[in-house]
C-alpha atoms as a PDB file:
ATOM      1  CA  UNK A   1      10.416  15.373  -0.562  1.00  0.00           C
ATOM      2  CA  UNK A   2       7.396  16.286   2.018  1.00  0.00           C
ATOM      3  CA  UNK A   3       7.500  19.841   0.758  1.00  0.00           C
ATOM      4  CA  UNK A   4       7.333  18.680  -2.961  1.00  0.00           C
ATOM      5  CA  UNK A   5       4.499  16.403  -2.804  1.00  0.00           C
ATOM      6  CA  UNK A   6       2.471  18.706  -0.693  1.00  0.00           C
ATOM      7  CA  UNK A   7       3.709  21.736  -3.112  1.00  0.00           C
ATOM      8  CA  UNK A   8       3.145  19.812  -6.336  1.00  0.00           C
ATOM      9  CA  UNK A   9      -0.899  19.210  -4.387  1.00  0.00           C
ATOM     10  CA  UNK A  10      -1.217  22.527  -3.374  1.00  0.00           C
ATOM     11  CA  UNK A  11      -0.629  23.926  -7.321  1.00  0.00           C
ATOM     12  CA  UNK A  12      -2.856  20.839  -8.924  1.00  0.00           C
ATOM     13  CA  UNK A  13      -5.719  22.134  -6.622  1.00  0.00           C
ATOM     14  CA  UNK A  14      -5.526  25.064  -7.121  1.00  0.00           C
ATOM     15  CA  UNK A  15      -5.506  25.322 -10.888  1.00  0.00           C
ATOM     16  CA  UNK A  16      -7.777  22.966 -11.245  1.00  0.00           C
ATOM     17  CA  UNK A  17     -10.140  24.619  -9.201  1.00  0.00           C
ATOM     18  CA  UNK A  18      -9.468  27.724 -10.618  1.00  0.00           C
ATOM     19  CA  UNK A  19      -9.905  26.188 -14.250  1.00  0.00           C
ATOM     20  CA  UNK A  20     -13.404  24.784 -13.051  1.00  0.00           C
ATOM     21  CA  UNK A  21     -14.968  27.790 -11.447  1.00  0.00           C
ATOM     22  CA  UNK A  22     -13.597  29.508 -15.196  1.00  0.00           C
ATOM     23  CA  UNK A  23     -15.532  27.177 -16.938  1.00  0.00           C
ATOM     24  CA  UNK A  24     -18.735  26.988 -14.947  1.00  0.00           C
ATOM     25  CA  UNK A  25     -18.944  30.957 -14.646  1.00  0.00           C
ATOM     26  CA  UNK A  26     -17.957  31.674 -18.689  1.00  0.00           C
ATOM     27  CA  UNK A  27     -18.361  28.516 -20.897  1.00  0.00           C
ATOM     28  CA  UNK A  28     -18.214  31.090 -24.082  1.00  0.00           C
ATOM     29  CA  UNK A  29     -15.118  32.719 -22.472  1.00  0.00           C
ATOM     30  CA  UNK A  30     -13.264  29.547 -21.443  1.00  0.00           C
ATOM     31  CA  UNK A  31     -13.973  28.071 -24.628  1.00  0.00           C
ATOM     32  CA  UNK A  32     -12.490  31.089 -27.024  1.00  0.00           C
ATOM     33  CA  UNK A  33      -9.295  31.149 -24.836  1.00  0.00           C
ATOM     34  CA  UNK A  34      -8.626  27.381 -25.253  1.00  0.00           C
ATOM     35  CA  UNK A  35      -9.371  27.866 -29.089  1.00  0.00           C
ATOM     36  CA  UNK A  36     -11.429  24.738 -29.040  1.00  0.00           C
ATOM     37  CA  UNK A  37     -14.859  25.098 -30.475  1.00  0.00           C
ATOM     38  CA  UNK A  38     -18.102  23.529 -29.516  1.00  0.00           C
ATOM     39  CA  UNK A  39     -17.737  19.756 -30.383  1.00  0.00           C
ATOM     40  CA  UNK A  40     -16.281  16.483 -29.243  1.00  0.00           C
ATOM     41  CA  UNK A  41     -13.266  17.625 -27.382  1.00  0.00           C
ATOM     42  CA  UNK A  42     -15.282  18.575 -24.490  1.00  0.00           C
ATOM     43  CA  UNK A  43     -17.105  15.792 -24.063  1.00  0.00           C
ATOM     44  CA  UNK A  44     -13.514  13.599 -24.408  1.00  0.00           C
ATOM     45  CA  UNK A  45     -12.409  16.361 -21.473  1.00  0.00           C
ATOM     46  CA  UNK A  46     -15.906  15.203 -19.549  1.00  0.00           C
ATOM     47  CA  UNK A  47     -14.821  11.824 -19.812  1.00  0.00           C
ATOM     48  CA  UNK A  48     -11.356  12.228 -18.680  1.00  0.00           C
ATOM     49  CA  UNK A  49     -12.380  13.953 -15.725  1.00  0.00           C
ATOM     50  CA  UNK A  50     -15.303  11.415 -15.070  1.00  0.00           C
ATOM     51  CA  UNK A  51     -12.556   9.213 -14.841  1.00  0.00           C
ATOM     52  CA  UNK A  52     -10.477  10.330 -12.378  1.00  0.00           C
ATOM     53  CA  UNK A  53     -13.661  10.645  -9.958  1.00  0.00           C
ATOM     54  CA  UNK A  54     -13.915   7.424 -10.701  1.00  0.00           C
ATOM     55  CA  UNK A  55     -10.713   6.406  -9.543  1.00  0.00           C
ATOM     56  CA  UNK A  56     -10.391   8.397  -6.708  1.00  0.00           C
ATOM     57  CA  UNK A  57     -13.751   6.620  -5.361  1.00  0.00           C
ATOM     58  CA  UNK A  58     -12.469   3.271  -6.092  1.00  0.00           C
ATOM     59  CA  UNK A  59      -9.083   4.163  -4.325  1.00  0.00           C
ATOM     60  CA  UNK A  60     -10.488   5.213  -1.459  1.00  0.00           C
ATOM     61  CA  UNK A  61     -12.090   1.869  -0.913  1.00  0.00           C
ATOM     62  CA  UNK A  62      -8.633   0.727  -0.737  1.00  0.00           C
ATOM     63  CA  UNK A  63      -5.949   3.181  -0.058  1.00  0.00           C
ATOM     64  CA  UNK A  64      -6.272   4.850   3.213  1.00  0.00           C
ATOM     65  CA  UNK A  65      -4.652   8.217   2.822  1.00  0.00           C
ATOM     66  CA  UNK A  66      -6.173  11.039   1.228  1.00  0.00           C
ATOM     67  CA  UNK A  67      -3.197  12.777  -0.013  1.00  0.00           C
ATOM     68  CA  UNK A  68      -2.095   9.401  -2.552  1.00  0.00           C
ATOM     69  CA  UNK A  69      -5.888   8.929  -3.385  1.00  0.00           C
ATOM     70  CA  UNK A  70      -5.905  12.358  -4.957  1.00  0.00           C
ATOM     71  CA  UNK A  71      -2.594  12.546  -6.592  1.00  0.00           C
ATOM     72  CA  UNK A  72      -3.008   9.228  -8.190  1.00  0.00           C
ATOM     73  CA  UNK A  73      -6.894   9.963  -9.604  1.00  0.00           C
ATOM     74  CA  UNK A  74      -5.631  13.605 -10.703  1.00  0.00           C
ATOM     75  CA  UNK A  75      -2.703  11.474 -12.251  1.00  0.00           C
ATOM     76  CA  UNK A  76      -5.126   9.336 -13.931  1.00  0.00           C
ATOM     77  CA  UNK A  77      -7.472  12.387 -15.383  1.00  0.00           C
ATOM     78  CA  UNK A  78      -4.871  14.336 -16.200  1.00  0.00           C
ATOM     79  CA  UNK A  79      -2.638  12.262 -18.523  1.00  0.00           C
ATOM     80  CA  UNK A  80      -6.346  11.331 -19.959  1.00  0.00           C
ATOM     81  CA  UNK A  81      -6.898  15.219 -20.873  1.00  0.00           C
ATOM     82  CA  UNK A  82      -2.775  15.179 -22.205  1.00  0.00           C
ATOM     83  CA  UNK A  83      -4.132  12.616 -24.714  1.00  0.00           C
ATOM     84  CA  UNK A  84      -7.147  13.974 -25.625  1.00  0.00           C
ATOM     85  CA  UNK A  85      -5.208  17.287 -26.372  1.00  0.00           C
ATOM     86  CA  UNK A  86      -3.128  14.981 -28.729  1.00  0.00           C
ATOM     87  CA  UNK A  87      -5.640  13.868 -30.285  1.00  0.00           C
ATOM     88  CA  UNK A  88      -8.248  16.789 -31.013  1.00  0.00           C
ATOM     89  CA  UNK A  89      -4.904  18.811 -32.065  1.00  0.00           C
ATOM     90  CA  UNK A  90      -6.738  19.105 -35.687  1.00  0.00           C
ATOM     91  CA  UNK A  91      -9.884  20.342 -33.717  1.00  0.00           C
ATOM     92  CA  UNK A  92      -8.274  23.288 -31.935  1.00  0.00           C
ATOM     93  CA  UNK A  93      -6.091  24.366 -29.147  1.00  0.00           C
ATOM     94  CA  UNK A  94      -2.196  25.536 -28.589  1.00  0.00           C
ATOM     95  CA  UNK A  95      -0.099  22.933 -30.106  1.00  0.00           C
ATOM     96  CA  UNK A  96       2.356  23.080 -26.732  1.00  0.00           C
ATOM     97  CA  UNK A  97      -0.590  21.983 -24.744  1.00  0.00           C
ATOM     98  CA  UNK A  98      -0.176  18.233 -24.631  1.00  0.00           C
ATOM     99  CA  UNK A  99       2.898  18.254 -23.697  1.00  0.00           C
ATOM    100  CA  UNK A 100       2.461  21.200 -20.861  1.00  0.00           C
ATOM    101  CA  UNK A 101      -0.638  18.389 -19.699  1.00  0.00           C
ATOM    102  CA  UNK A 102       1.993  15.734 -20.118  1.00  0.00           C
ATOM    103  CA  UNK A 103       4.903  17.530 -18.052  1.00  0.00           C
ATOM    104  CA  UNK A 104       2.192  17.998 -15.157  1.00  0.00           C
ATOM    105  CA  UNK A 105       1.276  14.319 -15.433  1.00  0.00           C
ATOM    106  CA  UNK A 106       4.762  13.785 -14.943  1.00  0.00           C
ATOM    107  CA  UNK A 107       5.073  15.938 -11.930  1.00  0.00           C
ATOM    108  CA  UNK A 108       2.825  13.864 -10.307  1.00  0.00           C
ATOM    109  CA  UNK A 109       4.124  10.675 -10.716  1.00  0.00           C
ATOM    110  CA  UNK A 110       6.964  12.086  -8.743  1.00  0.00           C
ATOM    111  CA  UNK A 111       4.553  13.497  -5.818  1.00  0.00           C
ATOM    112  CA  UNK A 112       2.800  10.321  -5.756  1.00  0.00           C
ATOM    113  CA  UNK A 113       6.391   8.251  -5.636  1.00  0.00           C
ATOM    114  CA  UNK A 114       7.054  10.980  -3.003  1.00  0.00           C
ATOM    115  CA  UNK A 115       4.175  10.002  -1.102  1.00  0.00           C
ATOM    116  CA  UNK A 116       3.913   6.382  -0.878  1.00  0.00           C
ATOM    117  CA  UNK A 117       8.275   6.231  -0.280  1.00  0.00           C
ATOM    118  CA  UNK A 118       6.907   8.676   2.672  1.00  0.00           C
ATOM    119  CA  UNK A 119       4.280   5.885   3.850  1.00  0.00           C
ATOM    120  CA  UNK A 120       6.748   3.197   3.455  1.00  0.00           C
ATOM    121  CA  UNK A 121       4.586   2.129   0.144  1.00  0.00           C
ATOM    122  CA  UNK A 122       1.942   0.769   2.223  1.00  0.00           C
ATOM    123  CA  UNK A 123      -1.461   1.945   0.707  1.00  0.00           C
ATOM    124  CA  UNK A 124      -3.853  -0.097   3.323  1.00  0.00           C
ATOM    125  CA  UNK A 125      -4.623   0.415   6.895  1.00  0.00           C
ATOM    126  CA  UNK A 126      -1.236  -0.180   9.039  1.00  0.00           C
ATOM    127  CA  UNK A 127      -3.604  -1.345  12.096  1.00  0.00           C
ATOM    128  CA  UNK A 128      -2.107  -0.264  15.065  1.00  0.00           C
ATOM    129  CA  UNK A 129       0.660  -2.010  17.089  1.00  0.00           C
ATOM    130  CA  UNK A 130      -0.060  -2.349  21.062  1.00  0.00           C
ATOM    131  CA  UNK A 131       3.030  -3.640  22.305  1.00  0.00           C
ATOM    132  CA  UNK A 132       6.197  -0.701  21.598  1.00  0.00           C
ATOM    133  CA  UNK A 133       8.203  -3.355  20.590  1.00  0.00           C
ATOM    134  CA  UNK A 134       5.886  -4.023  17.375  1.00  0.00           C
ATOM    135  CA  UNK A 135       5.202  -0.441  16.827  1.00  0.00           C
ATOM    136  CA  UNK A 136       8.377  -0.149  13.817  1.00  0.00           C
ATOM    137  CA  UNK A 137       6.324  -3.217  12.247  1.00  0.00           C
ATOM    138  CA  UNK A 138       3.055  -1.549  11.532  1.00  0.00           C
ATOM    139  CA  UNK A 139       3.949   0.590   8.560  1.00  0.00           C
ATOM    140  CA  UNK A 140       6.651  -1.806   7.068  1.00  0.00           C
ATOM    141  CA  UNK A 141       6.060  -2.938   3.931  1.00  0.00           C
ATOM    142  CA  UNK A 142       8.258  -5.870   4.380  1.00  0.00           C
ATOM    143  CA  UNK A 143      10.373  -7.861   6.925  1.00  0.00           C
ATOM    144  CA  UNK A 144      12.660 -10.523   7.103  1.00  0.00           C
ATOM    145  CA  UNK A 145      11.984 -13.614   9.088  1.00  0.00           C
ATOM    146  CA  UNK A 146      15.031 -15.619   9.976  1.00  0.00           C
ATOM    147  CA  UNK A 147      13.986 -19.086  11.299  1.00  0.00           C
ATOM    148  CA  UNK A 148      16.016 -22.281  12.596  1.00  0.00           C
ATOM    149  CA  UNK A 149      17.128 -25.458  10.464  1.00  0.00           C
ATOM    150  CA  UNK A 150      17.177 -28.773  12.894  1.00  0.00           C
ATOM    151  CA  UNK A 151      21.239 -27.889  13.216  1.00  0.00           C
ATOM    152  CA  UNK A 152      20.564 -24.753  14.429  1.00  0.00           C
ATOM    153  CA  UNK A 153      21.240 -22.483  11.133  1.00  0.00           C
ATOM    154  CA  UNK A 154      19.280 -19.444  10.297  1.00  0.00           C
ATOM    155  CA  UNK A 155      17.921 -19.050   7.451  1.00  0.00           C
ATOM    156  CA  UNK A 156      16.155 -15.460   6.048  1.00  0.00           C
ATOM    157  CA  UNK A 157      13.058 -14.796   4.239  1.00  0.00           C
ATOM    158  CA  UNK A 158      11.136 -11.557   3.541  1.00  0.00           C
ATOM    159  CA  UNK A 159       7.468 -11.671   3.657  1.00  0.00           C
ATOM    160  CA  UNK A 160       4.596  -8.955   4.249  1.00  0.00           C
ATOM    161  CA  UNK A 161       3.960  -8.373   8.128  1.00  0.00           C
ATOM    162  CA  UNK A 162       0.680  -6.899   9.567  1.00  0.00           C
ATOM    163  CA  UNK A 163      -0.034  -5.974  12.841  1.00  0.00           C
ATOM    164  CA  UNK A 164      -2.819  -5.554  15.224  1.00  0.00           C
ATOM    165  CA  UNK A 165      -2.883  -5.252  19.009  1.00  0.00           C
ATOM    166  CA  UNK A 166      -0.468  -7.588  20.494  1.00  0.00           C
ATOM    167  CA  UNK A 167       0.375  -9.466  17.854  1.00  0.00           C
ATOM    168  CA  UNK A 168       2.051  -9.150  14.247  1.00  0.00           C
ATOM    169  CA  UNK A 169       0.514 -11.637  11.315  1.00  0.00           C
ATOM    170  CA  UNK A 170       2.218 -13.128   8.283  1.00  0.00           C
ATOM    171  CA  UNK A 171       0.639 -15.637   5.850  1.00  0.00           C
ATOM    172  CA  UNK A 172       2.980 -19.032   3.891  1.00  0.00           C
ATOM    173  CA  UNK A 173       1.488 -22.258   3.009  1.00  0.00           C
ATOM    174  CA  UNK A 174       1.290 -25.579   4.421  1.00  0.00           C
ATOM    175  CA  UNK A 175       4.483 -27.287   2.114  1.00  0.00           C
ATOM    176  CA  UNK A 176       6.856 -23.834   2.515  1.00  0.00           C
ATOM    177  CA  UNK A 177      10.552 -24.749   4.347  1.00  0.00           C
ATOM    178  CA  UNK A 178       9.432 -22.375   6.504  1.00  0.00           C
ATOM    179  CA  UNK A 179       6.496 -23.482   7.728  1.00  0.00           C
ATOM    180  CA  UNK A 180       8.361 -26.824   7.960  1.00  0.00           C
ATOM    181  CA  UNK A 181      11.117 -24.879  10.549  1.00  0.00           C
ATOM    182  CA  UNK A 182       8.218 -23.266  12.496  1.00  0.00           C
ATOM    183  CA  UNK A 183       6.818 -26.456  12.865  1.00  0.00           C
ATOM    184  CA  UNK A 184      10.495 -27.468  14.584  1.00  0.00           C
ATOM    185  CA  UNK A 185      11.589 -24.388  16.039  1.00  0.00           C
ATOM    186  CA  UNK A 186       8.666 -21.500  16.912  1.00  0.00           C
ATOM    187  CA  UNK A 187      11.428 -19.398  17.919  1.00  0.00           C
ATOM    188  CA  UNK A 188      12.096 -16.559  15.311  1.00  0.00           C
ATOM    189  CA  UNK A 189      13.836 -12.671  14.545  1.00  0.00           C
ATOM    190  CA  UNK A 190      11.928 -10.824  12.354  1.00  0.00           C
ATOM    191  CA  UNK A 191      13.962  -7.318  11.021  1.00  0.00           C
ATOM    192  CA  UNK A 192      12.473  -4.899   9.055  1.00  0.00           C
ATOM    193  CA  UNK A 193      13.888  -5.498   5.459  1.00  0.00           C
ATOM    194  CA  UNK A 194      13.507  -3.743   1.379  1.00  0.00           C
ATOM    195  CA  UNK A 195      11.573  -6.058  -0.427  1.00  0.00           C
ATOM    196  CA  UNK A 196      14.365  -8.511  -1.199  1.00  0.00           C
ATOM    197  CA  UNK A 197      15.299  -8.608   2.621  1.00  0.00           C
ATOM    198  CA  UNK A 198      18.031  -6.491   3.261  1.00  0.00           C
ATOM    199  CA  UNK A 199      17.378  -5.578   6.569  1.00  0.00           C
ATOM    200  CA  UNK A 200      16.773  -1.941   7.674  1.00  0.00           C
ATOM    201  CA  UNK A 201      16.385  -1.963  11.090  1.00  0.00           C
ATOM    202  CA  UNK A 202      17.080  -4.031  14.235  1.00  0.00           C
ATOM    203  CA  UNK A 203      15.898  -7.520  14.635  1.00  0.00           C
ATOM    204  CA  UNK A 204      13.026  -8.379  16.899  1.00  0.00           C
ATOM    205  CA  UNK A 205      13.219 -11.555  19.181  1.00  0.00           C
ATOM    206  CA  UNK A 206       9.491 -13.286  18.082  1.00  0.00           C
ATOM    207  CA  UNK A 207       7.635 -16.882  19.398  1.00  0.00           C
ATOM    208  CA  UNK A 208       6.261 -17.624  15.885  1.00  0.00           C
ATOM    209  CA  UNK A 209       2.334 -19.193  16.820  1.00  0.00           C
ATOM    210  CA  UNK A 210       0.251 -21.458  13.593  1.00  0.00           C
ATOM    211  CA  UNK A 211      -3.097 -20.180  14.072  1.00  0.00           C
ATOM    212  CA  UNK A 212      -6.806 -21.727  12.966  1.00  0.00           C
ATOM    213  CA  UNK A 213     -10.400 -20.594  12.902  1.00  0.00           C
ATOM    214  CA  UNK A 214     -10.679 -16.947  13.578  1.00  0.00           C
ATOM    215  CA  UNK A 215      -7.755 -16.749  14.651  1.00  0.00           C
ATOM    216  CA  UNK A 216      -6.438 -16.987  10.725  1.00  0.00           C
ATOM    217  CA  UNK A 217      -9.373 -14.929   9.927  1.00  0.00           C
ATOM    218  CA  UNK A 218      -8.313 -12.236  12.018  1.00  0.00           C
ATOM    219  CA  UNK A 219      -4.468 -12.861  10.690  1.00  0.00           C
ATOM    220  CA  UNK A 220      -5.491 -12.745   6.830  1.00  0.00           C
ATOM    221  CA  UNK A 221      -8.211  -9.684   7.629  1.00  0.00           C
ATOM    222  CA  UNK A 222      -4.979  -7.698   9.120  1.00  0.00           C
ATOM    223  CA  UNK A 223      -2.827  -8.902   6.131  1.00  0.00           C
ATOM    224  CA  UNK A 224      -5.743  -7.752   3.747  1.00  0.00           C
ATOM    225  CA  UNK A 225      -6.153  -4.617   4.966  1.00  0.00           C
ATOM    226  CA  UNK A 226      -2.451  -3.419   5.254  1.00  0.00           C
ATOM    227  CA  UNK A 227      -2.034  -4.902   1.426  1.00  0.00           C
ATOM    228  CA  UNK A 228      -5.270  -4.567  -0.123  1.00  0.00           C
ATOM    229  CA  UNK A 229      -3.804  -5.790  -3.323  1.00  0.00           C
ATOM    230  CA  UNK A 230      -1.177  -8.156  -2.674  1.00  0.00           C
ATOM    231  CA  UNK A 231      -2.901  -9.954   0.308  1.00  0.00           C
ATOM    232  CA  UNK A 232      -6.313  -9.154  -0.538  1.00  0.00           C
ATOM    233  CA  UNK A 233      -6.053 -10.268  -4.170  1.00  0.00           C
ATOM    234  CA  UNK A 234      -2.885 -11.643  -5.232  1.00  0.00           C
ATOM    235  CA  UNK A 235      -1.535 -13.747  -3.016  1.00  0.00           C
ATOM    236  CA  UNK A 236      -4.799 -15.375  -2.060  1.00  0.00           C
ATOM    237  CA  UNK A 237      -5.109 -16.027  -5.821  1.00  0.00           C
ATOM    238  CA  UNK A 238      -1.806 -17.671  -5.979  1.00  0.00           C
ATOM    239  CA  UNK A 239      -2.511 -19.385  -3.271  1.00  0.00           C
ATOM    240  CA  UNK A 240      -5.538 -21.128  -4.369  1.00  0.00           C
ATOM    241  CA  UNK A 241      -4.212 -21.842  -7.519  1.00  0.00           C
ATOM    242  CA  UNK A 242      -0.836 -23.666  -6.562  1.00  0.00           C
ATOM    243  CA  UNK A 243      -3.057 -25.304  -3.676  1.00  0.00           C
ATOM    244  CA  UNK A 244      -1.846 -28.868  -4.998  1.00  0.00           C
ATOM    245  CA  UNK A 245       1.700 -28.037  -5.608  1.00  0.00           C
ATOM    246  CA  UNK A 246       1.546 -25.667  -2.005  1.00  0.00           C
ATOM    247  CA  UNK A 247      -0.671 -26.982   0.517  1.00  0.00           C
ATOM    248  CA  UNK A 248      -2.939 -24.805   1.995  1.00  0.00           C
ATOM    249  CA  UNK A 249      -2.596 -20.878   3.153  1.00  0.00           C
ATOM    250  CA  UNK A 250      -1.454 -21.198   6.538  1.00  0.00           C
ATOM    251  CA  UNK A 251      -1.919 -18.137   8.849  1.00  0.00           C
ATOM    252  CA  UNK A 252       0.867 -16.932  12.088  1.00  0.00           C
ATOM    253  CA  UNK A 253       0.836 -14.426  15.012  1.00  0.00           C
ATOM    254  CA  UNK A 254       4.289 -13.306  16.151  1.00  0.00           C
ATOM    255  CA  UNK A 255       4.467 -12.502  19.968  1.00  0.00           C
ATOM    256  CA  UNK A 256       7.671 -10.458  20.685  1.00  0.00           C
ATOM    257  CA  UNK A 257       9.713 -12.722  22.788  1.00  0.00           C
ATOM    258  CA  UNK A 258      10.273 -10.323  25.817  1.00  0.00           C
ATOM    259  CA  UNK A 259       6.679 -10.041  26.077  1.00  0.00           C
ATOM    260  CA  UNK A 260       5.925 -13.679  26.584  1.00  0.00           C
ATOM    261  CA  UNK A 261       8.590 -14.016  29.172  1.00  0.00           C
ATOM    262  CA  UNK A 262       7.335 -10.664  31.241  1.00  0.00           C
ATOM    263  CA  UNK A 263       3.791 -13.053  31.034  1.00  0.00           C
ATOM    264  CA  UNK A 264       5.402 -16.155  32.159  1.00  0.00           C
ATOM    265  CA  UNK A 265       7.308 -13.836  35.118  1.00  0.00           C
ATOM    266  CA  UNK A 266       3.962 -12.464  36.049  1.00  0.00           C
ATOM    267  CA  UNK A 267       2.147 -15.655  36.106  1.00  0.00           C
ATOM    268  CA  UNK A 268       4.433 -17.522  38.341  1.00  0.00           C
ATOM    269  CA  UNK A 269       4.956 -14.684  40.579  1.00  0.00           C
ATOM    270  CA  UNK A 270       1.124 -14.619  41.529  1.00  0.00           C
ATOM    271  CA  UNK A 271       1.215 -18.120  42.001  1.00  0.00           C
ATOM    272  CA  UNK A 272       3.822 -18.084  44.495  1.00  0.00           C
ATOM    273  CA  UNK A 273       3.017 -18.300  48.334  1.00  0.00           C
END
């Protein structure tokens, strides 16, 4: 798949570039081999192109990797030129043409699929993971958090996971039967899971910690820029709209469990004689 997408990138930019200098160079010459006189199809081709600039600016606001920012704008300007060739057909051109533009849109669907399977779909910033035992956790999309009933039973849930430094972050509100087991029981595994929670990978030991102030700040920043979408748009939104059936947005940091006892070992070491 890695030599697909960066094949199917390579051949994009190239043509397109190629096309470009063409048309810059010899307008008259460009426009007798397309067969499209002068008129409105250009300026519909102006505007599809526009477009995908435009995208590919807003993206990058957002999406942190260069290679998914460009396949998705030239995604987004390309299937815009397919239609325009569709519909200035009775102005000019080949009548294959919409459908060659088409096929290429196509083409990079699949690189852009290809691309965000290869960074585990996450778009945002990963943040970066101090602690080895976190590291798996900073490009997961999703993990499953099994906490505690009172009678000891486990019970699953998959959720979106940032993490930063030390610590990894997830976001619930205040009247979820999680929050409610926290509450009980800090004590937690969190596996990296698909999006419905089949787990993936091994499961991680975690003290689960309700945070406040900037301390949820910091949590929901993390969250926001991992998942600029879902956390920094969707969820929140939820959130404050089911805010009297929910509760509030509560905020956590999970502290690998190993970690906190290698603290406690430290600490009472020094303070013995």
């Amino acid at each position: 798949m890695r030599i697909f997408v960066r094949t199917i990138a390579l051949l994009a930019g190239i043509g397109s570039t190629a096309v470009g200098i063409w048309a810059l160079t010899d307008a008259e010459g460009f426009a007798s081999w397309t067969g499209f006189g002068p008129g409105s199809h250009y300026v519909h081709d102006i505007g599809a192109f526009q477009l995908g600039i435009g995208v590919s600016m807003l993206l990058a606001l957002l999406w942190t990797d260069a290679l998914a920012v460009v396949l998705a704008a030239f995604l987004v300007g390309n299937t815009a030129h397919a239609w325009n060739h569709a519909a200035d057909a009775d102005l000019g051109g080949r009548g294959y043409e919409p459908y060659a533009f088409a096929a290429a849109s196509v083409l990079i669907l699949a690189a852009l699929i290809g691309r965000l399977r290869e960074l585990g779909w996450v778009v945002g910033d990963p943040g970066g993971a101090a602690s080895e035992q976190l590291a798996p956790f900073a490009r997961q999309k999703t993990a499953l958090l099994t906490t505690y009933r009172r009678d000891g039973s486990p019970v699953g849930t998959p959720l979106s996971i940032a993490v930063a430094g030390d610590h990894a972050y997830l976001r619930s509100f205040e009247k979820a039967w999680k929050t409610r087991r926290l509450a009980n029981n800090p004590d937690a595994i969190v596996t990296p899971s698909t999006t419905r929670g089949r787990p993936t990978g091994p499961g991680l030991p975690v003290t689960v910690r309700r945070l406040d102030g900037a301390e949820a700040r910091t949590a929901a920043h993390a969250l926001a820029r991992k998942h600029p979408l879902l956390h920094g748009v969707l969820v929140p939104l939820a959130h404050r709209l089911g805010r009297a059936r929910t509760g509030r947005t509560v905020h956590f940091a999970l502290t690998p469990a190993a970690t906190l006892a290698s603290s406690s070992s430290s600490a009472t070491a020094r303070q013995s004689p």
